[in-house]
N, C-alpha and C. Protein backbone atom coordinates (compact mmCIF):
# COMPACT_ATOMS: atom_id res chain seq x y z
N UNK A 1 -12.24 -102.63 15.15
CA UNK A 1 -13.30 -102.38 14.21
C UNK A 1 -13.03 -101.02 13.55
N UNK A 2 -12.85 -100.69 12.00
CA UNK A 2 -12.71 -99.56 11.66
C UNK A 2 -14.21 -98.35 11.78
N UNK A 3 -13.59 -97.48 11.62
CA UNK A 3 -14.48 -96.09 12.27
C UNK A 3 -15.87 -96.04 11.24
N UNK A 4 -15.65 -96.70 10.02
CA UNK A 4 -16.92 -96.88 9.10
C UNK A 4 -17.88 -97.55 9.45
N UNK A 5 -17.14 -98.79 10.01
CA UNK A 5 -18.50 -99.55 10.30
C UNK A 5 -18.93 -99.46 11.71
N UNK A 6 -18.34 -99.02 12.71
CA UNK A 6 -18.49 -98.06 13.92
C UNK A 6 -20.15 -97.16 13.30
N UNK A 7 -19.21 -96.39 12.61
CA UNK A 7 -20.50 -95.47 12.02
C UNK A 7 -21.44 -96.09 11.53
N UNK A 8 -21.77 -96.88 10.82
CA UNK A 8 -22.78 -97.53 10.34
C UNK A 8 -23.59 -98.71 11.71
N UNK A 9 -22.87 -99.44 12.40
CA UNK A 9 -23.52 -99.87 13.50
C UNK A 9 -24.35 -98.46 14.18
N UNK A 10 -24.02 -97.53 14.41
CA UNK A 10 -24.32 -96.54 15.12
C UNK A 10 -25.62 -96.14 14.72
N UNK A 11 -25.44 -95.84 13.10
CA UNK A 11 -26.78 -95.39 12.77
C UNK A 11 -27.73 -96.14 12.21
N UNK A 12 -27.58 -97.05 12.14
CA UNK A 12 -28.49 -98.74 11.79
C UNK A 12 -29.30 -98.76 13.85
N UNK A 13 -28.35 -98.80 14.73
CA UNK A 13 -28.93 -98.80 16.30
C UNK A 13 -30.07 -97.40 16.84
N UNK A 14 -29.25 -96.21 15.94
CA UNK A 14 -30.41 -95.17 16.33
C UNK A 14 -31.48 -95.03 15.55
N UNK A 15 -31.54 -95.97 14.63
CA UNK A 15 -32.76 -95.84 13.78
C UNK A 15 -33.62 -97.20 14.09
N UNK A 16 -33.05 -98.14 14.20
CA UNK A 16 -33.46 -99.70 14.96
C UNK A 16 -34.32 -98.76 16.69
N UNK A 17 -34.20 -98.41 17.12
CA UNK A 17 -34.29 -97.91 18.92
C UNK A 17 -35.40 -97.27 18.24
N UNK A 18 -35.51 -95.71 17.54
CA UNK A 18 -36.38 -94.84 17.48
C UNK A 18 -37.72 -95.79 16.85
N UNK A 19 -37.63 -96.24 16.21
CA UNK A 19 -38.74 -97.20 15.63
C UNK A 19 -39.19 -98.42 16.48
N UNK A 20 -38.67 -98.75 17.41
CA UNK A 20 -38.71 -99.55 18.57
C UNK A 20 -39.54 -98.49 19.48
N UNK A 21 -39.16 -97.62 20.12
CA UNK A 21 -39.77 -96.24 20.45
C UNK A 21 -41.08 -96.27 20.40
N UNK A 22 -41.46 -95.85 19.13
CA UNK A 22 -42.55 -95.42 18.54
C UNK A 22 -43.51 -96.58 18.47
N UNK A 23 -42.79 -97.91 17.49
CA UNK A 23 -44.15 -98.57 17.45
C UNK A 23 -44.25 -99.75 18.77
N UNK A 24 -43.21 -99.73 19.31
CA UNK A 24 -43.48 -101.36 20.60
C UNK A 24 -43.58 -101.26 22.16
N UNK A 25 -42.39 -100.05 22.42
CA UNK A 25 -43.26 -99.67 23.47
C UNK A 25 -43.94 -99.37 23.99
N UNK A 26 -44.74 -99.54 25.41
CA UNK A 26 -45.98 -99.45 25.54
C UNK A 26 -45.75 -98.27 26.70
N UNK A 27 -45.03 -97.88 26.75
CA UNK A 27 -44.97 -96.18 27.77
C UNK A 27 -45.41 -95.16 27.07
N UNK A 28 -46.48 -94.99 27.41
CA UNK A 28 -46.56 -93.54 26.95
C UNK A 28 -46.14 -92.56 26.73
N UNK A 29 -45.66 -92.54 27.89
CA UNK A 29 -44.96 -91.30 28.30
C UNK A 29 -43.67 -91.25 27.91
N UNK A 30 -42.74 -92.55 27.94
CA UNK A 30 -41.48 -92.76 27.19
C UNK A 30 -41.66 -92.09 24.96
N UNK A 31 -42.81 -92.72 24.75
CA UNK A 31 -43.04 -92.71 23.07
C UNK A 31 -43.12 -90.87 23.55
N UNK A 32 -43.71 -89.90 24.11
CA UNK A 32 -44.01 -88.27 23.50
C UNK A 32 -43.11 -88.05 24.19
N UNK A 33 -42.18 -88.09 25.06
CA UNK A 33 -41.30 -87.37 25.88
C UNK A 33 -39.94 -87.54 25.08
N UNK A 34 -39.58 -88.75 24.80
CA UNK A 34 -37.59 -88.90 24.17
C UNK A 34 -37.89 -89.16 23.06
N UNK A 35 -36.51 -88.95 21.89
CA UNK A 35 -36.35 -89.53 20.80
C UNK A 35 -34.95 -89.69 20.83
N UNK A 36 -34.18 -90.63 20.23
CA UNK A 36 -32.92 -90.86 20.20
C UNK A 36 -32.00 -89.17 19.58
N UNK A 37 -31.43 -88.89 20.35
CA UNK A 37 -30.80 -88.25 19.51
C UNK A 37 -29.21 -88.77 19.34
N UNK A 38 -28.43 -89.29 20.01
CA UNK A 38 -26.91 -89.84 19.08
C UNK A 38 -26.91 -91.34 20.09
N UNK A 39 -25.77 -91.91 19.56
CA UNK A 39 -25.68 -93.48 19.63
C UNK A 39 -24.06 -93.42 19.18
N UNK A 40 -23.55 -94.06 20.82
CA UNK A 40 -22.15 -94.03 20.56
C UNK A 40 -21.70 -95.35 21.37
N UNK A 41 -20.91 -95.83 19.91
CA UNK A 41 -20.18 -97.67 20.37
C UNK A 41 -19.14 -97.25 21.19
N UNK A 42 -19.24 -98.45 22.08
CA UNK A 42 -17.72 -98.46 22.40
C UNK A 42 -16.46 -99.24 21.46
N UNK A 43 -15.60 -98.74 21.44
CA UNK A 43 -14.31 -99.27 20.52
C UNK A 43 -14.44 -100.75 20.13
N UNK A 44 -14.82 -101.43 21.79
CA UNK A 44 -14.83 -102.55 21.61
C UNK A 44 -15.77 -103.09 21.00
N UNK A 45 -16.66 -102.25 20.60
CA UNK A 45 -18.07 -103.52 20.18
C UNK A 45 -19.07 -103.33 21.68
N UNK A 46 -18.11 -103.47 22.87
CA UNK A 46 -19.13 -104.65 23.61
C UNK A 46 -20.48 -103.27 24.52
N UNK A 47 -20.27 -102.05 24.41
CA UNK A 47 -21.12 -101.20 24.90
C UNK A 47 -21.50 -100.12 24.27
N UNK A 48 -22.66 -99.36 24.02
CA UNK A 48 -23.49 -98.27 23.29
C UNK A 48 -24.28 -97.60 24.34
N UNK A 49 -23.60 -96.27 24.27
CA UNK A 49 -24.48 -95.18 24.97
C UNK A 49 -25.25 -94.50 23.76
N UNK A 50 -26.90 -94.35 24.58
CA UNK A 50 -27.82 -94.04 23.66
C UNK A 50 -27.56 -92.76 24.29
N UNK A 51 -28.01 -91.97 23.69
CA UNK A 51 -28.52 -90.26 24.30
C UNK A 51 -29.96 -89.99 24.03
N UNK A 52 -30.78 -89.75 24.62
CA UNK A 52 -31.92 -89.58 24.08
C UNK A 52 -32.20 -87.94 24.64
N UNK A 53 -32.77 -87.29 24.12
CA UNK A 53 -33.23 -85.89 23.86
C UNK A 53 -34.75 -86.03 24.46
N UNK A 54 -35.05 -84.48 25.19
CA UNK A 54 -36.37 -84.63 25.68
C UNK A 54 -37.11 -83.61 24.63
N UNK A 55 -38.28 -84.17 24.45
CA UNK A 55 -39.18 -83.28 23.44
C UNK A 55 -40.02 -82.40 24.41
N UNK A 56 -40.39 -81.49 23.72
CA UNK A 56 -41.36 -80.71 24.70
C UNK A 56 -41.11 -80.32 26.01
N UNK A 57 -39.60 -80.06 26.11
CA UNK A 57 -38.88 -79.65 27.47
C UNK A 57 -39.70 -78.63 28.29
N UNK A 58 -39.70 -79.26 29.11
CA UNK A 58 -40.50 -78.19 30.42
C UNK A 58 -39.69 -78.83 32.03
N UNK A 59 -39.94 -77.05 32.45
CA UNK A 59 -38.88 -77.41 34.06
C UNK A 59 -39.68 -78.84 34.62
N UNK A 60 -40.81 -79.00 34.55
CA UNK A 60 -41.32 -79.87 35.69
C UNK A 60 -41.40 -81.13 35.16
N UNK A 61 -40.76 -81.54 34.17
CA UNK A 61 -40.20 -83.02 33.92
C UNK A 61 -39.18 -83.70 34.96
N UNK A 62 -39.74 -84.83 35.44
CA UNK A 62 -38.83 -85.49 36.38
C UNK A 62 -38.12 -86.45 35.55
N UNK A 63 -36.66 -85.93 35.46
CA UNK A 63 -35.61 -86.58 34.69
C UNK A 63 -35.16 -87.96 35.14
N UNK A 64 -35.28 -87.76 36.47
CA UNK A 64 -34.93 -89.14 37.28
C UNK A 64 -35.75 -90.52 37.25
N UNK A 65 -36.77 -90.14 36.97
CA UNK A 65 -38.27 -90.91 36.51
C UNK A 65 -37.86 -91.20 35.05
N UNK A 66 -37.98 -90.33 34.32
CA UNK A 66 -37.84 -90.99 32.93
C UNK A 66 -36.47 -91.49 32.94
N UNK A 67 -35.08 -91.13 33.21
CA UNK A 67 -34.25 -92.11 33.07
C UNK A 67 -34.26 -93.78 33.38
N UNK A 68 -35.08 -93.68 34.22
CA UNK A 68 -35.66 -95.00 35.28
C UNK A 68 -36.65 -95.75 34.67
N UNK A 69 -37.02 -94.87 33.55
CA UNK A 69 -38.00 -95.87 32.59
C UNK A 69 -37.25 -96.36 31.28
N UNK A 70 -36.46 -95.43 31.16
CA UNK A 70 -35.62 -95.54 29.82
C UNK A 70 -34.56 -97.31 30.20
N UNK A 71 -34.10 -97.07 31.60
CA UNK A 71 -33.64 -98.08 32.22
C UNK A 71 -34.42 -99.60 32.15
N UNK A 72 -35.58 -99.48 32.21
CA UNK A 72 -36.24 -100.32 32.67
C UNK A 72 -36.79 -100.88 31.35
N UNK A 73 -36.40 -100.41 30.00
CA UNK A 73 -36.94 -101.17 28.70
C UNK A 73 -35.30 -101.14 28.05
N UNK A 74 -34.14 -101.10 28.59
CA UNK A 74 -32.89 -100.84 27.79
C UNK A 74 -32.91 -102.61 27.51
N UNK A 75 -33.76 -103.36 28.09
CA UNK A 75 -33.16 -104.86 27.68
C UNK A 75 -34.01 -105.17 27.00
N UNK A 76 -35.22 -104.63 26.81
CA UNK A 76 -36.19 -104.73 25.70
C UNK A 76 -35.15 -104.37 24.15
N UNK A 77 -35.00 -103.26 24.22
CA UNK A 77 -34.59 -102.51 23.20
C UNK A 77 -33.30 -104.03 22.67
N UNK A 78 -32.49 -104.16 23.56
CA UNK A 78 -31.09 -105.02 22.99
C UNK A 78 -31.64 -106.58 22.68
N UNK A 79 -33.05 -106.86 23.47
CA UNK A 79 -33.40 -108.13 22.47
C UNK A 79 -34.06 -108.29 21.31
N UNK A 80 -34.63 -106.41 21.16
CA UNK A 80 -34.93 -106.48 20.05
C UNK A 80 -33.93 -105.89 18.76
N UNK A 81 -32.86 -105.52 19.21
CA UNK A 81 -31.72 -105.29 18.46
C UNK A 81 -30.85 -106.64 18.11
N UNK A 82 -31.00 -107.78 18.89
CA UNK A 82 -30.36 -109.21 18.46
C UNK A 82 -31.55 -109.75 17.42
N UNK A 83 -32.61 -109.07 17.47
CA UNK A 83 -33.46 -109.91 16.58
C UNK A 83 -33.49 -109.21 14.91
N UNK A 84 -32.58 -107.88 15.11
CA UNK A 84 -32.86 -107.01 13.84
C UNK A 84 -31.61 -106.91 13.37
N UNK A 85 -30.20 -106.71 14.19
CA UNK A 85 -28.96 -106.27 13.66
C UNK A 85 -28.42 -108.00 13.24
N UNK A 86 -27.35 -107.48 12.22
CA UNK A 86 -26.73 -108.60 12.11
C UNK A 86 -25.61 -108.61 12.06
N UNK A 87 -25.43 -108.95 13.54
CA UNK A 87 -23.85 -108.93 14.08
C UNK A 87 -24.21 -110.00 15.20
N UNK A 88 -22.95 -110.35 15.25
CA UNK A 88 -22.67 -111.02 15.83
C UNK A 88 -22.53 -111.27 17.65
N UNK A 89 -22.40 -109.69 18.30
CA UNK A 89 -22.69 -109.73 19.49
C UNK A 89 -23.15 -108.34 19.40
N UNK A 90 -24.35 -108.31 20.29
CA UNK A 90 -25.69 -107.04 20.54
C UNK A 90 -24.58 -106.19 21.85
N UNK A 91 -24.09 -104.91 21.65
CA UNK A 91 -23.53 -104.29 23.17
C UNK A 91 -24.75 -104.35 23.99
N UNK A 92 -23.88 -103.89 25.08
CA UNK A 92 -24.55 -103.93 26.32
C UNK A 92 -25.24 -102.10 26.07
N UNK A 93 -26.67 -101.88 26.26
CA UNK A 93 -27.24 -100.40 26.58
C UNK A 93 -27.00 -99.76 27.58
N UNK A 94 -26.37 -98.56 27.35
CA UNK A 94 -26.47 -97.76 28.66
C UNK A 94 -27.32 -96.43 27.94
N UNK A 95 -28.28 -96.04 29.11
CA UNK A 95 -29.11 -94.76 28.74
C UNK A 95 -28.63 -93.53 29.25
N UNK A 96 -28.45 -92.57 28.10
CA UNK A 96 -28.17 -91.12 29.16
C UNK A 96 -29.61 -90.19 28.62
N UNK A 97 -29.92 -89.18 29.03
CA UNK A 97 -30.27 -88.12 28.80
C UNK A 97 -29.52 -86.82 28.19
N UNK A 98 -29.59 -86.05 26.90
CA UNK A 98 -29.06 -84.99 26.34
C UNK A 98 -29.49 -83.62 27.13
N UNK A 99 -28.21 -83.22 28.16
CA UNK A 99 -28.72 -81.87 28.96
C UNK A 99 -28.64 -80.25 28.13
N UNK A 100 -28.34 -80.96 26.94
CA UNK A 100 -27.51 -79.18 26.17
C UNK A 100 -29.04 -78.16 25.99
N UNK A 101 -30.09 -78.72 26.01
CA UNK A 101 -31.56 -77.22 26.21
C UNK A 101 -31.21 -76.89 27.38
N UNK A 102 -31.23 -77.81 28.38
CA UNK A 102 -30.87 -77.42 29.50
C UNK A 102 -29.81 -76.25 29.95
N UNK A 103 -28.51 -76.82 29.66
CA UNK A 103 -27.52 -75.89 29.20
C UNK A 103 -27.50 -74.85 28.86
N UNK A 104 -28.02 -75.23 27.42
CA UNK A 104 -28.74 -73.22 26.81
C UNK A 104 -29.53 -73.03 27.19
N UNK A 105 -30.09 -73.25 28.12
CA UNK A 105 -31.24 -72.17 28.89
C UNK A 105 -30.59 -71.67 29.97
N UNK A 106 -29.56 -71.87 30.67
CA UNK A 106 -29.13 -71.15 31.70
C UNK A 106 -27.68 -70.88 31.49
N UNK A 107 -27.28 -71.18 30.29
CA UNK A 107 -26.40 -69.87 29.81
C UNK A 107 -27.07 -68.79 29.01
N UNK A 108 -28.35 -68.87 28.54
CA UNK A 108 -29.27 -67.91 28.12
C UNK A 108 -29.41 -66.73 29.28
N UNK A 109 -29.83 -67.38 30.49
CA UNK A 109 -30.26 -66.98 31.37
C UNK A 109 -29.12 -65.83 32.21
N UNK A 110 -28.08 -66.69 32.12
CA UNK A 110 -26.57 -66.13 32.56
C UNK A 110 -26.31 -64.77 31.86
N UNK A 111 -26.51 -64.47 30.43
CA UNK A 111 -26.42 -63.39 29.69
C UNK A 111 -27.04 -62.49 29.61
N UNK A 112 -28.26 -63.23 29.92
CA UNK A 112 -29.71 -61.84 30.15
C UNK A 112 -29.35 -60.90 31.58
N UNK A 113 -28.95 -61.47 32.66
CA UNK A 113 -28.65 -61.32 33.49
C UNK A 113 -27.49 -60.01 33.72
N UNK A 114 -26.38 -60.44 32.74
CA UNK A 114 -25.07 -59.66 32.68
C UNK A 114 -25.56 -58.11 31.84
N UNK A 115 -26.88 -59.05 30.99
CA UNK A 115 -26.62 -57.50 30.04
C UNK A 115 -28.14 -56.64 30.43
N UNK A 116 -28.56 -57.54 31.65
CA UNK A 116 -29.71 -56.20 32.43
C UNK A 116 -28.35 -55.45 33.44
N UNK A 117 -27.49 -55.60 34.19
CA UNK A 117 -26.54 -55.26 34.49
C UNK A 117 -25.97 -53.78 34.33
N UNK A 118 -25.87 -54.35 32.86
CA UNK A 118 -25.31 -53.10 32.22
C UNK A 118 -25.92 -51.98 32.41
């Protein structure tokens, strides 16, 4: 499959999901907590890792919980992606979580650190 229409499946799926998101799921807590942030095919067609981003990041979010919910509607999401995309085979969903706030907060943290030091 060339890298165009790669790209275009990609962003036709993260905009198909976020609107899935918002108006059909019925988690609450899934709709104010994630929003898609990237959507990546596999070569083959046959698999798509979503990334979803946490809004309103705070330490005492249990990541393991919401991945586990994100899990638990990923086959929602792909039957409602066979009912909207038009292709010919729907990949298989896999859910991650985006750790990079995370990240920059404790390489934030790492620097504050070095330059009380000083």
């Amino acid at each position: 499959m060339n890298e165009r229409r790669v790209k275009g499946i990609e962003k036709e799926i993260a905009r198909k999901i976020g609107t899935i998101l918002l108006t059909e799921v019925k988690n609450e807590k899934l709709k104010n907590l994630v929003s898609v942030y990237n959507v990546k095919l596999s070569s083959d067609a046959r698999y798509v890792d979503i990334i979803f981003s946490i809004l309103n990041y705070k330490e005492n979010i249990n990541k393991e919980k919401l991945l586990e919910d994100l899990n638990k509607v990923k086959g929602f999401f792909r039957k409602r992606l066979s009912e909207e995309l038009n292709i010919r085979y729907v990949p298989e969903i896999r859910v991650h979580l985006d750790d990079t706030i995370e990240y920059a907060v404790k390489i934030s943290k790492l620097i504050d650190e070095v330059l009380d030091k000083k």
